[in-house]
Protein backbone atom coordinates (compact mmCIF):
# COMPACT_ATOMS: atom_id res chain seq x y z
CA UNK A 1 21.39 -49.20 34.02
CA UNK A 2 20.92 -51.60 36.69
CA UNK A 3 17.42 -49.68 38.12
CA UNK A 4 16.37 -49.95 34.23
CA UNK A 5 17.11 -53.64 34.28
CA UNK A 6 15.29 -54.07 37.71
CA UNK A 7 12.07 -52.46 36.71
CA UNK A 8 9.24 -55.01 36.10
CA UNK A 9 7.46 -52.86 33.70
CA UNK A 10 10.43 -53.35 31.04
CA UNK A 11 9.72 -56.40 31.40
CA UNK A 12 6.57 -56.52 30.58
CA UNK A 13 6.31 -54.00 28.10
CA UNK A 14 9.69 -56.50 26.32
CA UNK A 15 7.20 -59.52 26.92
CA UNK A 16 4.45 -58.14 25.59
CA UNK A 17 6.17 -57.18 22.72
CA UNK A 18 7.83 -60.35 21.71
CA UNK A 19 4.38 -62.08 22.55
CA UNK A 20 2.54 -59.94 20.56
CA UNK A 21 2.98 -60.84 16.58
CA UNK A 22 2.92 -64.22 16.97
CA UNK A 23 -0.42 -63.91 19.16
CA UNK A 24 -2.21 -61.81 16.60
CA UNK A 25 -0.90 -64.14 13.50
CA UNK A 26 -2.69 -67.19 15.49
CA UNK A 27 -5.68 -65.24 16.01
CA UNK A 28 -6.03 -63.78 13.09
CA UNK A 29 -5.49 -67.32 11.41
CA UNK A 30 -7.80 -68.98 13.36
CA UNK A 31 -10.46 -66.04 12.20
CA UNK A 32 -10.15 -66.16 9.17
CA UNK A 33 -10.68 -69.93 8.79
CA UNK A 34 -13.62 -69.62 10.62
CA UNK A 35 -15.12 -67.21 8.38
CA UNK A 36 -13.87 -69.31 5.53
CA UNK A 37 -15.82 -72.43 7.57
CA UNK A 38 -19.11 -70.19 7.83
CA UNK A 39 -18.95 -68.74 4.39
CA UNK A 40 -18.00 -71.40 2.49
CA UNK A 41 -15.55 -69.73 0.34
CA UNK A 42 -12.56 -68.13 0.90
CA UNK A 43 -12.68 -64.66 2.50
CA UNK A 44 -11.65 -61.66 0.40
CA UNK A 45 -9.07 -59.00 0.86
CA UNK A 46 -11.30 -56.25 2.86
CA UNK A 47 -12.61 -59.35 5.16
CA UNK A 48 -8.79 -60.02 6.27
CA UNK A 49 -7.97 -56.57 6.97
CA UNK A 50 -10.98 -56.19 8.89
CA UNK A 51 -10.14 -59.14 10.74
CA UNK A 52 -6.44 -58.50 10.52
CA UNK A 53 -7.87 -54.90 12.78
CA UNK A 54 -9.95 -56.48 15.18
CA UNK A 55 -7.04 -59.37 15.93
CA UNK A 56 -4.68 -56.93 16.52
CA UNK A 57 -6.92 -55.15 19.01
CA UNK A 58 -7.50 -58.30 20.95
CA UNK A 59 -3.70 -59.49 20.62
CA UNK A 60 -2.75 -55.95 22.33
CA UNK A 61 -4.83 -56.88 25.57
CA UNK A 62 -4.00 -60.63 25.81
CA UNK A 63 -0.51 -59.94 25.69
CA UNK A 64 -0.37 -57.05 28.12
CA UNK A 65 -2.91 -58.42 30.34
CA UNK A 66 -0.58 -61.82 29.93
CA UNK A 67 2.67 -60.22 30.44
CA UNK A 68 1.41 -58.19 33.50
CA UNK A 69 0.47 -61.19 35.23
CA UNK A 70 3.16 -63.02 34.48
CA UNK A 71 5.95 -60.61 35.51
CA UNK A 72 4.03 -59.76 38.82
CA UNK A 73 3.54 -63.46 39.72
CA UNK A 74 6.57 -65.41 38.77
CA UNK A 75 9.47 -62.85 38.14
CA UNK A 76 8.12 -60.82 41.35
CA UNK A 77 10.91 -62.47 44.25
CA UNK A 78 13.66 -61.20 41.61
CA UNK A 79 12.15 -57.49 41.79
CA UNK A 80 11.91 -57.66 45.66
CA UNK A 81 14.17 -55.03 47.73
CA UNK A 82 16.21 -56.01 50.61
């Protein structure tokens, strides 16, 4: 249990994760009002679940790319071996 706990890449898988939804709500929210802005009318059903699709895409990388980074730069002296 302890060499689980010690292993950076649960940690960033769990920080990924928890990043993740809230990430690809903002993003999707943010595109959709922008095709709302550009259109000039609110978006329909098909243009949110494309959107929803490509957001969650782009939410995926952020967060992993995010969550690599951030476990290998800050949380790195507490995987260090004696």
């Amino acid at each position: 249990m302890q060499d689980l706990i010690a292993n950076p890449w649960v940690w960033t898988i769990a920080l990924g994760g928890l990043l993740f939804y809230p990430t690809r709500q903002l993003l999707w929210v943010m595109s959709v009002r922008r095709l709302e802005r550009r259109l000039g009318k609110p978006a329909s059903e098909e243009e949110r679940g494309a959107l929803k699709r490509r957001t969650t895409v782009t939410a995926v990388l952020l967060c992993f790319v995010f969550s690599v980074a951030y476990v290998n730069v800050v949380m790195a002296p507490l995987f260090a071996r004696p």
